[in-house]
PDB file of N, CA and C in Angstrom:
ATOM      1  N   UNK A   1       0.834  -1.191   0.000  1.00  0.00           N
ATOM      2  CA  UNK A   1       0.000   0.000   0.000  1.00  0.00           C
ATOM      3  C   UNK A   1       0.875   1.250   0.000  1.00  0.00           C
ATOM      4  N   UNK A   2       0.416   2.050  -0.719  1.00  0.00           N
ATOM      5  CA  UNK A   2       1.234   3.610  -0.891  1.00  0.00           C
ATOM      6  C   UNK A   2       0.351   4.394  -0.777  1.00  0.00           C
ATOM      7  N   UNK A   3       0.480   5.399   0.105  1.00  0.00           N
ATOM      8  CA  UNK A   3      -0.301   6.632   0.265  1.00  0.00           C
ATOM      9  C   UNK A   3       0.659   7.822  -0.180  1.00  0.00           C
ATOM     10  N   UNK A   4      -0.011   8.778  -1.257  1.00  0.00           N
ATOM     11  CA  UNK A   4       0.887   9.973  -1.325  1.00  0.00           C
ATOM     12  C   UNK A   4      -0.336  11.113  -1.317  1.00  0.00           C
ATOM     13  N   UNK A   5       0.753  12.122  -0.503  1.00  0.00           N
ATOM     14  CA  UNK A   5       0.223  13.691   0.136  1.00  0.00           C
ATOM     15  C   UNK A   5       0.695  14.469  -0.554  1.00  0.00           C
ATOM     16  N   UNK A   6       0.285  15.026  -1.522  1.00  0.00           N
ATOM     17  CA  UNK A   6       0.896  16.494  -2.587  1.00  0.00           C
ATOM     18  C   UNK A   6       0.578  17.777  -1.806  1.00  0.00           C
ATOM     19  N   UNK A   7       1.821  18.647  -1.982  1.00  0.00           N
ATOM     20  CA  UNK A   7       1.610  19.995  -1.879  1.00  0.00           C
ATOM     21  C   UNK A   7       2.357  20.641  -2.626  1.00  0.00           C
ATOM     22  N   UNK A   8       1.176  21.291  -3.337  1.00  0.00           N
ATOM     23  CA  UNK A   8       1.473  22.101  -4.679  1.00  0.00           C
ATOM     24  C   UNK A   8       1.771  23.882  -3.864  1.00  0.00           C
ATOM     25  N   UNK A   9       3.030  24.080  -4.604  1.00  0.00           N
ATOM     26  CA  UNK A   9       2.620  25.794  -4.837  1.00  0.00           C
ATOM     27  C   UNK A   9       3.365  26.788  -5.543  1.00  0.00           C
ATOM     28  N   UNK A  10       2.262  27.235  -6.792  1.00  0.00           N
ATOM     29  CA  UNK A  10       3.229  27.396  -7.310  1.00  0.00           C
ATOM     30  C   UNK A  10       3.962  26.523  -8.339  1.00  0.00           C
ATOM     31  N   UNK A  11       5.135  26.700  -8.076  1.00  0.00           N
ATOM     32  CA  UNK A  11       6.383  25.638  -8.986  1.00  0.00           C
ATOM     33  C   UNK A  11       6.560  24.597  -8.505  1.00  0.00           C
ATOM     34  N   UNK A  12       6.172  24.701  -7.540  1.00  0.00           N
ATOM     35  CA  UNK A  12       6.793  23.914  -6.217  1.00  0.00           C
ATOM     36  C   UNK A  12       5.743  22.409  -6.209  1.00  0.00           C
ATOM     37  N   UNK A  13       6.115  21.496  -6.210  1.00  0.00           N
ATOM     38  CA  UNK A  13       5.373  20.618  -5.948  1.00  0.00           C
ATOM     39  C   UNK A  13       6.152  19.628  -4.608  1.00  0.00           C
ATOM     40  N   UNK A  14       5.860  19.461  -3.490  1.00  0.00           N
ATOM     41  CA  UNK A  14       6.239  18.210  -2.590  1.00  0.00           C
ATOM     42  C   UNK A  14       5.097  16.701  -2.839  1.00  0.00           C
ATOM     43  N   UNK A  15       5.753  15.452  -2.966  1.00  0.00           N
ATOM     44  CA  UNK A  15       5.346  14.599  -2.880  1.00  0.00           C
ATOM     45  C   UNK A  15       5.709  13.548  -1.568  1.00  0.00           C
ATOM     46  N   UNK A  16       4.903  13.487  -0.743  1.00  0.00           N
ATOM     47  CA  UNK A  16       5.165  12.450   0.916  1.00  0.00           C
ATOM     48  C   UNK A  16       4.624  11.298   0.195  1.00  0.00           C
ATOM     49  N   UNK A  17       5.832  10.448   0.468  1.00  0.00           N
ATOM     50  CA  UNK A  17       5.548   8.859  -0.002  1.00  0.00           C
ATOM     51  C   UNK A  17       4.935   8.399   1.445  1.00  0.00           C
ATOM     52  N   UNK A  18       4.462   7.234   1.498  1.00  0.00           N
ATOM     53  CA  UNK A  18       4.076   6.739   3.430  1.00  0.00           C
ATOM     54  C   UNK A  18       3.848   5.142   2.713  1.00  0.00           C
ATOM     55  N   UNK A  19       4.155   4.243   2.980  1.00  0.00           N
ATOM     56  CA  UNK A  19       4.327   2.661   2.471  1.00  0.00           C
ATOM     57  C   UNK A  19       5.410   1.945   1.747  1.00  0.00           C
ATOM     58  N   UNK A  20       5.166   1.400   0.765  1.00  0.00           N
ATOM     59  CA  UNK A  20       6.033   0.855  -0.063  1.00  0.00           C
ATOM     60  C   UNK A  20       6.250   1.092  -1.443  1.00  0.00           C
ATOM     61  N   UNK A  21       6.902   1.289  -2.388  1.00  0.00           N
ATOM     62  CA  UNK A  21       6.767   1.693  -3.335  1.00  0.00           C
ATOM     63  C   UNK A  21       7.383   0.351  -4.665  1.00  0.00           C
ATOM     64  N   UNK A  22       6.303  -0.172  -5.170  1.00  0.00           N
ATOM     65  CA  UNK A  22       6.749  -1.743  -5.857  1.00  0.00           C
ATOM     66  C   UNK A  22       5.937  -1.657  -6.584  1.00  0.00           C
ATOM     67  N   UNK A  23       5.930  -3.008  -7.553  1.00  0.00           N
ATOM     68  CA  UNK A  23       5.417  -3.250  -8.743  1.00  0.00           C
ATOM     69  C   UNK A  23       3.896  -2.823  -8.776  1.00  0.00           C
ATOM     70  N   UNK A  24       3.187  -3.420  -7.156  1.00  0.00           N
ATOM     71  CA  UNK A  24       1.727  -3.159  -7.224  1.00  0.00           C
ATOM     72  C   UNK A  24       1.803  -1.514  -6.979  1.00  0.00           C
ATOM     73  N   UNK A  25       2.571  -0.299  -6.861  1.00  0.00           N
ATOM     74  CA  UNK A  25       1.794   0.846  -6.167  1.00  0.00           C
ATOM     75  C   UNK A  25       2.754   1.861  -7.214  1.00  0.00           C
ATOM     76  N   UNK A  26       3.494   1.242  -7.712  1.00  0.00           N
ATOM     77  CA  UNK A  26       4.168   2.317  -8.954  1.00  0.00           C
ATOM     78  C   UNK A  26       4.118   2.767 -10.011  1.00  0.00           C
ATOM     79  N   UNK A  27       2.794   2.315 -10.212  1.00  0.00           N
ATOM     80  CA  UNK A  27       1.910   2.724 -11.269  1.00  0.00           C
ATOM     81  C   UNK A  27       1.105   3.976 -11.075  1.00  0.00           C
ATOM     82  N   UNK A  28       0.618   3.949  -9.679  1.00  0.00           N
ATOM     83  CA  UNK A  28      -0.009   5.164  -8.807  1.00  0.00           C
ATOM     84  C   UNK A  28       0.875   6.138  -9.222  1.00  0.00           C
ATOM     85  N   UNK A  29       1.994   6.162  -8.202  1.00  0.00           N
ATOM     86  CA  UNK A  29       2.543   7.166  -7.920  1.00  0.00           C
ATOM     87  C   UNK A  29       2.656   7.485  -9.323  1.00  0.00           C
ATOM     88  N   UNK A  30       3.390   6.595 -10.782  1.00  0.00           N
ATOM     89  CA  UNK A  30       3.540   7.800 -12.018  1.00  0.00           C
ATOM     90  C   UNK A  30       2.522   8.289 -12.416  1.00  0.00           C
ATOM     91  N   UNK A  31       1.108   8.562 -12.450  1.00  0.00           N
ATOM     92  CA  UNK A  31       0.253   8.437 -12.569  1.00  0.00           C
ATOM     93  C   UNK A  31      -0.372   9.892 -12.228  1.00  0.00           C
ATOM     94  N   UNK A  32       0.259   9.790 -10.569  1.00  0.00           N
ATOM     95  CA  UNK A  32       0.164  11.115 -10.170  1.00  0.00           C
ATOM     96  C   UNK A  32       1.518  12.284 -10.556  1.00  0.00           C
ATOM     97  N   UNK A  33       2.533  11.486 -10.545  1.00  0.00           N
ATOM     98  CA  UNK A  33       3.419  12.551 -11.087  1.00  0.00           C
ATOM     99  C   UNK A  33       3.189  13.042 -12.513  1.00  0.00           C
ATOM    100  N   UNK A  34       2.630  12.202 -13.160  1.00  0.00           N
ATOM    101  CA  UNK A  34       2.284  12.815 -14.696  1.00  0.00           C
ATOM    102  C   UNK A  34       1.435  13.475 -15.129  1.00  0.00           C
ATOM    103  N   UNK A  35       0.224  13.763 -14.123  1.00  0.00           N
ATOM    104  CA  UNK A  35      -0.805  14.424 -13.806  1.00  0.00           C
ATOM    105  C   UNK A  35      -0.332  15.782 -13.054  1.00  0.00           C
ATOM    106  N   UNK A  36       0.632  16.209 -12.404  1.00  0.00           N
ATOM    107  CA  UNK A  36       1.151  17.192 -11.647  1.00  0.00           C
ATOM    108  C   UNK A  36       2.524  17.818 -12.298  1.00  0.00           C
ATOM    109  N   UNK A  37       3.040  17.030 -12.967  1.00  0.00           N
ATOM    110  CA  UNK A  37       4.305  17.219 -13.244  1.00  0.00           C
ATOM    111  C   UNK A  37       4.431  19.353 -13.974  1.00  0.00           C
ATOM    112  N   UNK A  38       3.931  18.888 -14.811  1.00  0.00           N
ATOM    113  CA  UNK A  38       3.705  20.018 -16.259  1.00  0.00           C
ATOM    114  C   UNK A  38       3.561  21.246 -15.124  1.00  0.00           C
ATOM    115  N   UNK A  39       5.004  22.272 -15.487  1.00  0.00           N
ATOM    116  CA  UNK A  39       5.010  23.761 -15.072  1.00  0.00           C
ATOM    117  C   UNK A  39       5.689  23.604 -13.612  1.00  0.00           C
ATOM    118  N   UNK A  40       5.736  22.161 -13.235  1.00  0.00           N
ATOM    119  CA  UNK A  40       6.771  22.202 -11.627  1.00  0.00           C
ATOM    120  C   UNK A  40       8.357  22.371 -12.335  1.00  0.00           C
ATOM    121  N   UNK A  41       8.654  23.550 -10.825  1.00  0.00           N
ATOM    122  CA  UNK A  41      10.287  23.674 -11.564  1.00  0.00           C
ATOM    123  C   UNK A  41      10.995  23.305 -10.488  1.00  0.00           C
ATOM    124  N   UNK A  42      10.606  22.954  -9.149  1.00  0.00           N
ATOM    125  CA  UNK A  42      11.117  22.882  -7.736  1.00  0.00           C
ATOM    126  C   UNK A  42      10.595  21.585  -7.405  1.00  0.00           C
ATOM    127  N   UNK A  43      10.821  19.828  -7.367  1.00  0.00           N
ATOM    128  CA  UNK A  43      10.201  18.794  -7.397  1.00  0.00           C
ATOM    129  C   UNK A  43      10.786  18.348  -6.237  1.00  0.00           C
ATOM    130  N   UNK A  44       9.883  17.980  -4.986  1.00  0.00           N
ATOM    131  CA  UNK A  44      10.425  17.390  -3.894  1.00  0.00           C
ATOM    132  C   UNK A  44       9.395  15.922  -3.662  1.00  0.00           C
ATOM    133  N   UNK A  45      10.380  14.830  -3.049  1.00  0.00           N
ATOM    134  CA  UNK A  45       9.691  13.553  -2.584  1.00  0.00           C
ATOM    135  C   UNK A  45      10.462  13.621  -1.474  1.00  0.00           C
ATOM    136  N   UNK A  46       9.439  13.342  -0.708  1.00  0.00           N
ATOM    137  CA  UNK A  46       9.638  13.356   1.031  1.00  0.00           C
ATOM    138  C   UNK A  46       9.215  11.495   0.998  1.00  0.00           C
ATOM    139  N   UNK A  47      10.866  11.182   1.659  1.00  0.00           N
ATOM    140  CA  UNK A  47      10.615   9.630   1.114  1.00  0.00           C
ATOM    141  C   UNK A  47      10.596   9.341   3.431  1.00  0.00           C
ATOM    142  N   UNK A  48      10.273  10.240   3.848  1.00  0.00           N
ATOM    143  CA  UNK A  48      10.402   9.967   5.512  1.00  0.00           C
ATOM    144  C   UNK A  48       9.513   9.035   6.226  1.00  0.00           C
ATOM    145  N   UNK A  49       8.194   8.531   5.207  1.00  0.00           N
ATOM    146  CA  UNK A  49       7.516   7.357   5.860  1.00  0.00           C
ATOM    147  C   UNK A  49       7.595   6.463   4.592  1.00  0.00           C
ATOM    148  N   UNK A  50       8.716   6.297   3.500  1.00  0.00           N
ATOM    149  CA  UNK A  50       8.588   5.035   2.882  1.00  0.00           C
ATOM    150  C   UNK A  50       9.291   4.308   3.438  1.00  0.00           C
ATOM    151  N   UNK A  51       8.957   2.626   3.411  1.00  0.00           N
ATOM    152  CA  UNK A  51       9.572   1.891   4.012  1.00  0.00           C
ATOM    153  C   UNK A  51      10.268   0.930   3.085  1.00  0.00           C
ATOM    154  N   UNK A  52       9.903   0.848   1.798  1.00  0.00           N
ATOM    155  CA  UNK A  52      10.558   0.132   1.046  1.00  0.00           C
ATOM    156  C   UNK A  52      10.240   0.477  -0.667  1.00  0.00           C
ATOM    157  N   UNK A  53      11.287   0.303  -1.505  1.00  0.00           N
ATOM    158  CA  UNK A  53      11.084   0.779  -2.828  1.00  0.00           C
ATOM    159  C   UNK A  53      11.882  -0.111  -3.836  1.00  0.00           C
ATOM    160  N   UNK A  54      11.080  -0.853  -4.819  1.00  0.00           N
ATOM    161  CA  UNK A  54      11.489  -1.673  -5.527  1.00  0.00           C
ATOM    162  C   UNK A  54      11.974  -0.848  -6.781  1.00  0.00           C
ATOM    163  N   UNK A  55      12.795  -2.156  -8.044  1.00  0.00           N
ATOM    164  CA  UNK A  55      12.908  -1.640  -9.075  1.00  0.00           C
ATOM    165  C   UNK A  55      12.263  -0.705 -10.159  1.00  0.00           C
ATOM    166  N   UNK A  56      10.755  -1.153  -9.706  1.00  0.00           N
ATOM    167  CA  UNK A  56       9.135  -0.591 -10.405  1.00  0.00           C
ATOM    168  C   UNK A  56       9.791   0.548  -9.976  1.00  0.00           C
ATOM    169  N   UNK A  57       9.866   1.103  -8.435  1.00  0.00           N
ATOM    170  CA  UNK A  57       9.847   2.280  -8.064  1.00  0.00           C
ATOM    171  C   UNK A  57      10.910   3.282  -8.881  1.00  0.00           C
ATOM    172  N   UNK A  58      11.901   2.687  -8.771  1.00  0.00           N
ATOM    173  CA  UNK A  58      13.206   3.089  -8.838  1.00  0.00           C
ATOM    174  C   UNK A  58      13.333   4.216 -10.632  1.00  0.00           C
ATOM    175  N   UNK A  59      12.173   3.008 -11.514  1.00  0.00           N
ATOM    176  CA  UNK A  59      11.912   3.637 -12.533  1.00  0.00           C
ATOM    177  C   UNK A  59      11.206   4.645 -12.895  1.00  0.00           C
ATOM    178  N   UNK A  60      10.256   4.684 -12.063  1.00  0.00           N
ATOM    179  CA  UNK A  60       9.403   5.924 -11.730  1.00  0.00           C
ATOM    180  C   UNK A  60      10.300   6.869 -11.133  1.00  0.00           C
ATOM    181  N   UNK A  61      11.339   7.094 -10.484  1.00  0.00           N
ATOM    182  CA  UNK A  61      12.190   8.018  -9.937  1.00  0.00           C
ATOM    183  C   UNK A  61      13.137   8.297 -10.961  1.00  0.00           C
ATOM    184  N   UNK A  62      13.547   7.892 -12.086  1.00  0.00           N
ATOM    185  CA  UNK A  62      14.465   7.998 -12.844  1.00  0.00           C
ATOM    186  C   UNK A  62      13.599   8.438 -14.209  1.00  0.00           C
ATOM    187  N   UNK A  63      12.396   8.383 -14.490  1.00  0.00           N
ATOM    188  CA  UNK A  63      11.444   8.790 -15.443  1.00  0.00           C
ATOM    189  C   UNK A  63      11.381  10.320 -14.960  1.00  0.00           C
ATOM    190  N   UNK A  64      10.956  10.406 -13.430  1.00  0.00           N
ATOM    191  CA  UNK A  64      10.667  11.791 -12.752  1.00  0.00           C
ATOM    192  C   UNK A  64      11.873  12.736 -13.075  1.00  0.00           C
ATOM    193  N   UNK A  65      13.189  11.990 -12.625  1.00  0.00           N
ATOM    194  CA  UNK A  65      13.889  12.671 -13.099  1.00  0.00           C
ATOM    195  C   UNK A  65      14.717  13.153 -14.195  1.00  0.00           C
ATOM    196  N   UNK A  66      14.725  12.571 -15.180  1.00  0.00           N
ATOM    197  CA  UNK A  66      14.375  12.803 -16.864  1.00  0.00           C
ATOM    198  C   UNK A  66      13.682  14.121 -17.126  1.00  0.00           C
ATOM    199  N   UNK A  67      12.479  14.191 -16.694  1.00  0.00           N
ATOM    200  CA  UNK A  67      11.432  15.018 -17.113  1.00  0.00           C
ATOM    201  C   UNK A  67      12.095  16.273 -16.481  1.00  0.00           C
ATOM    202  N   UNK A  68      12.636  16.316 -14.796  1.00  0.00           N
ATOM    203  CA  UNK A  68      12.872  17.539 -14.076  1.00  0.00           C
ATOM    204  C   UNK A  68      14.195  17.849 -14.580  1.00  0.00           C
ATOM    205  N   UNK A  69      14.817  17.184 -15.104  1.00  0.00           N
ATOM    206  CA  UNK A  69      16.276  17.451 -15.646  1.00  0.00           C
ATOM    207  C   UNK A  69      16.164  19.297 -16.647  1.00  0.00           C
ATOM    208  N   UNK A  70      14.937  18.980 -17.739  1.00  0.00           N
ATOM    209  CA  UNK A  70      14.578  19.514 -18.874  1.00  0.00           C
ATOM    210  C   UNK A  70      13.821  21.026 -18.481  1.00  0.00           C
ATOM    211  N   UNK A  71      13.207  20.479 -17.213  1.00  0.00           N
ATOM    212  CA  UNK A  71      12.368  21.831 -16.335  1.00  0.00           C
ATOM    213  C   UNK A  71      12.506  22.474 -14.874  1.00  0.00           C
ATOM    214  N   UNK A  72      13.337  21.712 -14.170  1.00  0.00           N
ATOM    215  CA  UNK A  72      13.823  22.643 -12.940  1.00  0.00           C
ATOM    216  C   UNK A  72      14.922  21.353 -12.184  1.00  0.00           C
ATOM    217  N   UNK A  73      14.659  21.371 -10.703  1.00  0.00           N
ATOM    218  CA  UNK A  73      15.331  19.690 -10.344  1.00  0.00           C
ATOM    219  C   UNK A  73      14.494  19.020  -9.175  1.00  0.00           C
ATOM    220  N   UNK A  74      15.185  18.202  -9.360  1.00  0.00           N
ATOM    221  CA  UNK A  74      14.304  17.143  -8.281  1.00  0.00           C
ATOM    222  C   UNK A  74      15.012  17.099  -7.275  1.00  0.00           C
ATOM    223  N   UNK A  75      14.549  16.849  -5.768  1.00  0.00           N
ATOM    224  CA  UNK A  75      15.316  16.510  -4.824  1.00  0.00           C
ATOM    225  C   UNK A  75      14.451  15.120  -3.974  1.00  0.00           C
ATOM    226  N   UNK A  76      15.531  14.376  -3.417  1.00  0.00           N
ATOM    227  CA  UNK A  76      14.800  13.790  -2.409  1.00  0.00           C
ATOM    228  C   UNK A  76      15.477  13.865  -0.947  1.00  0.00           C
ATOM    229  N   UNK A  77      14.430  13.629   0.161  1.00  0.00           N
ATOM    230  CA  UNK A  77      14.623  13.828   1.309  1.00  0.00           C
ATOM    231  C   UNK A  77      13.987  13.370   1.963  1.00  0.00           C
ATOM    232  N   UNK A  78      14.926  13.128   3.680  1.00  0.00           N
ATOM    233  CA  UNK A  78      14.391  12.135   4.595  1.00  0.00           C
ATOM    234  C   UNK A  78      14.461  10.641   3.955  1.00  0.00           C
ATOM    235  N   UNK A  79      15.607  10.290   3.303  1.00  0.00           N
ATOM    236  CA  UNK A  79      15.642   9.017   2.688  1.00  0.00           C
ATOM    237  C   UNK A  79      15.709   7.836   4.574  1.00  0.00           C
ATOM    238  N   UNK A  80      15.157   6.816   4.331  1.00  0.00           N
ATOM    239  CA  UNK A  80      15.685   5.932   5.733  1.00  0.00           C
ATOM    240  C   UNK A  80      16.908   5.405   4.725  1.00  0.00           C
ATOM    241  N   UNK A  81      17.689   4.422   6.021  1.00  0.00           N
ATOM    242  CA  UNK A  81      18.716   3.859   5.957  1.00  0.00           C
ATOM    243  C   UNK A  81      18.554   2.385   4.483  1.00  0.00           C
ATOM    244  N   UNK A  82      17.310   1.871   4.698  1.00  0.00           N
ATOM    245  CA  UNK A  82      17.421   0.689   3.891  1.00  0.00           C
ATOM    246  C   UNK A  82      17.054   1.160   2.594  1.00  0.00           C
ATOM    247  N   UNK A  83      15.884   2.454   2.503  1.00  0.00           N
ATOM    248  CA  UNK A  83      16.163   3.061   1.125  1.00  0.00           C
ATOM    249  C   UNK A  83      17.268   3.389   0.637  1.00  0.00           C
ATOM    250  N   UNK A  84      17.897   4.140   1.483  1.00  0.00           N
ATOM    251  CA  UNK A  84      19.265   4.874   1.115  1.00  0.00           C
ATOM    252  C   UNK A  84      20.624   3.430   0.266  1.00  0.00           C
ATOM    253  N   UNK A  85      20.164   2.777   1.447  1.00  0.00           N
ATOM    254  CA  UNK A  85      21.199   1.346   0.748  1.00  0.00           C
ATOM    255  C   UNK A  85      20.494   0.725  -0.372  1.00  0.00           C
ATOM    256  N   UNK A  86      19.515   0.856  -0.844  1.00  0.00           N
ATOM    257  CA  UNK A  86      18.973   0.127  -2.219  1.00  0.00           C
ATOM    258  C   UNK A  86      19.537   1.515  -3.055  1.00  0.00           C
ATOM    259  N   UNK A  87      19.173   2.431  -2.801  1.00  0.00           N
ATOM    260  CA  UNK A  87      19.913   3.409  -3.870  1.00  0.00           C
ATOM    261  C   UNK A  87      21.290   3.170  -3.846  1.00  0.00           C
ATOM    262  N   UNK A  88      22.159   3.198  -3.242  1.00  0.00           N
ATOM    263  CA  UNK A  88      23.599   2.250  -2.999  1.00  0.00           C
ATOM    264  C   UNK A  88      24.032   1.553  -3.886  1.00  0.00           C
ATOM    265  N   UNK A  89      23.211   0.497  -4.053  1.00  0.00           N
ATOM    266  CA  UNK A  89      24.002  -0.710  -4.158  1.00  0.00           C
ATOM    267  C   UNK A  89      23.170  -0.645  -6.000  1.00  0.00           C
ATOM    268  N   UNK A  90      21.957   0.377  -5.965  1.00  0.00           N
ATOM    269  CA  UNK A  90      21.746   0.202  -7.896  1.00  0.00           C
ATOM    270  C   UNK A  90      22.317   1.287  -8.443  1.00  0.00           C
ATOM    271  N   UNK A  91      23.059   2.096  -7.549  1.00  0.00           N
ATOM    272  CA  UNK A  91      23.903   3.469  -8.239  1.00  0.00           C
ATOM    273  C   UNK A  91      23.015   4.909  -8.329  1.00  0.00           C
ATOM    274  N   UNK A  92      21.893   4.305  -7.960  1.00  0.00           N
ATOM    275  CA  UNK A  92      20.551   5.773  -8.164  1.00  0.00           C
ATOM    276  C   UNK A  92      21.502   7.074  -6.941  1.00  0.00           C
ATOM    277  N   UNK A  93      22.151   6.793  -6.157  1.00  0.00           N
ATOM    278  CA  UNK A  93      22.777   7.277  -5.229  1.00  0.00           C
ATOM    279  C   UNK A  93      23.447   8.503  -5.909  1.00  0.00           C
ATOM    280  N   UNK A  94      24.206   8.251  -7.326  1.00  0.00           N
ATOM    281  CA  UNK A  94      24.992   8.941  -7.992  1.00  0.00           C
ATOM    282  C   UNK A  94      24.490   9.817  -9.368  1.00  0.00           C
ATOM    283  N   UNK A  95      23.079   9.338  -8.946  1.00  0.00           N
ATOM    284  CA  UNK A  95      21.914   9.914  -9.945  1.00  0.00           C
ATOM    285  C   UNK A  95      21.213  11.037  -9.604  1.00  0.00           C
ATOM    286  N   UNK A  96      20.680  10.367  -8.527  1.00  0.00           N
ATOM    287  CA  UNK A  96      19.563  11.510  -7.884  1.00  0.00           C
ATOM    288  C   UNK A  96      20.260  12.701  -6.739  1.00  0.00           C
ATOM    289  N   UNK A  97      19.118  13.393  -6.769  1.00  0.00           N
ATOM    290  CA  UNK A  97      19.951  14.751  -5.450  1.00  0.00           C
ATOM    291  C   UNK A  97      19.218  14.184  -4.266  1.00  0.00           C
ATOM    292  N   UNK A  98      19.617  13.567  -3.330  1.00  0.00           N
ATOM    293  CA  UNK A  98      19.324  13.106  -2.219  1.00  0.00           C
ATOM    294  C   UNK A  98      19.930  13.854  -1.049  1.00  0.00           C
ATOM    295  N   UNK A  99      18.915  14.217  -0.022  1.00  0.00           N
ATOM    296  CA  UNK A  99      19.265  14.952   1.192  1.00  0.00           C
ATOM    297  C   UNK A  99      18.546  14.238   2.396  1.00  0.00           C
ATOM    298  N   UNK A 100      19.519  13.932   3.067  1.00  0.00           N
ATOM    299  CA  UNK A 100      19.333  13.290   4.678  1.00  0.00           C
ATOM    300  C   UNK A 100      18.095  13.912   5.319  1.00  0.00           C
TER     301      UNK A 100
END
């Protein structure tokens, strides 16, 4: 299960992940980012209540950031420890802008 909390403003869009982010719930989330995306120049995911994020996910984060590359940037934040080590060990670490 994935619950996400948007707050738009502006340019600004924050996305709060809260569950897991995998094959069954990563369809959601692009879903909603592709629906919100258009005119954000400031892209935040508040990853502070995900607890786990698969490859599904991983692609949806690397699609997101494609798109924000072209129109402002992406950040993420509040990564936990076992997210932080799956970004690690698939290199997304050296991809994405990640902040503690």
């Amino acid at each position: 299960m994935l619950n996400i909390n948007e707050t738009k403003n502006g340019a600004s869009l924050v996305l709060a992940l809260e569950g897991r982010l995998d094959t069954s719930t990563a369809p959601q989330l692009e879903e909603k980012v592709n629906g919100l995306i258009e005119g954000v120049a400031d892209f935040t995911f508040d990853f502070s209540k995900l607890e786990y994020i698969s490859s599904a996910g991983l692609r949806v984060l690397l699609s997101t950031q494609k798109t924000m590359n072209k129109q402002g940037k992406l950040v993420i934040k509040n990564v936990s420890d076992e997210v932080m080590e799956i970004f690690d060990v698939t290199g997304f670490s050296d991809i994405l802008t990640i902040e503690k």
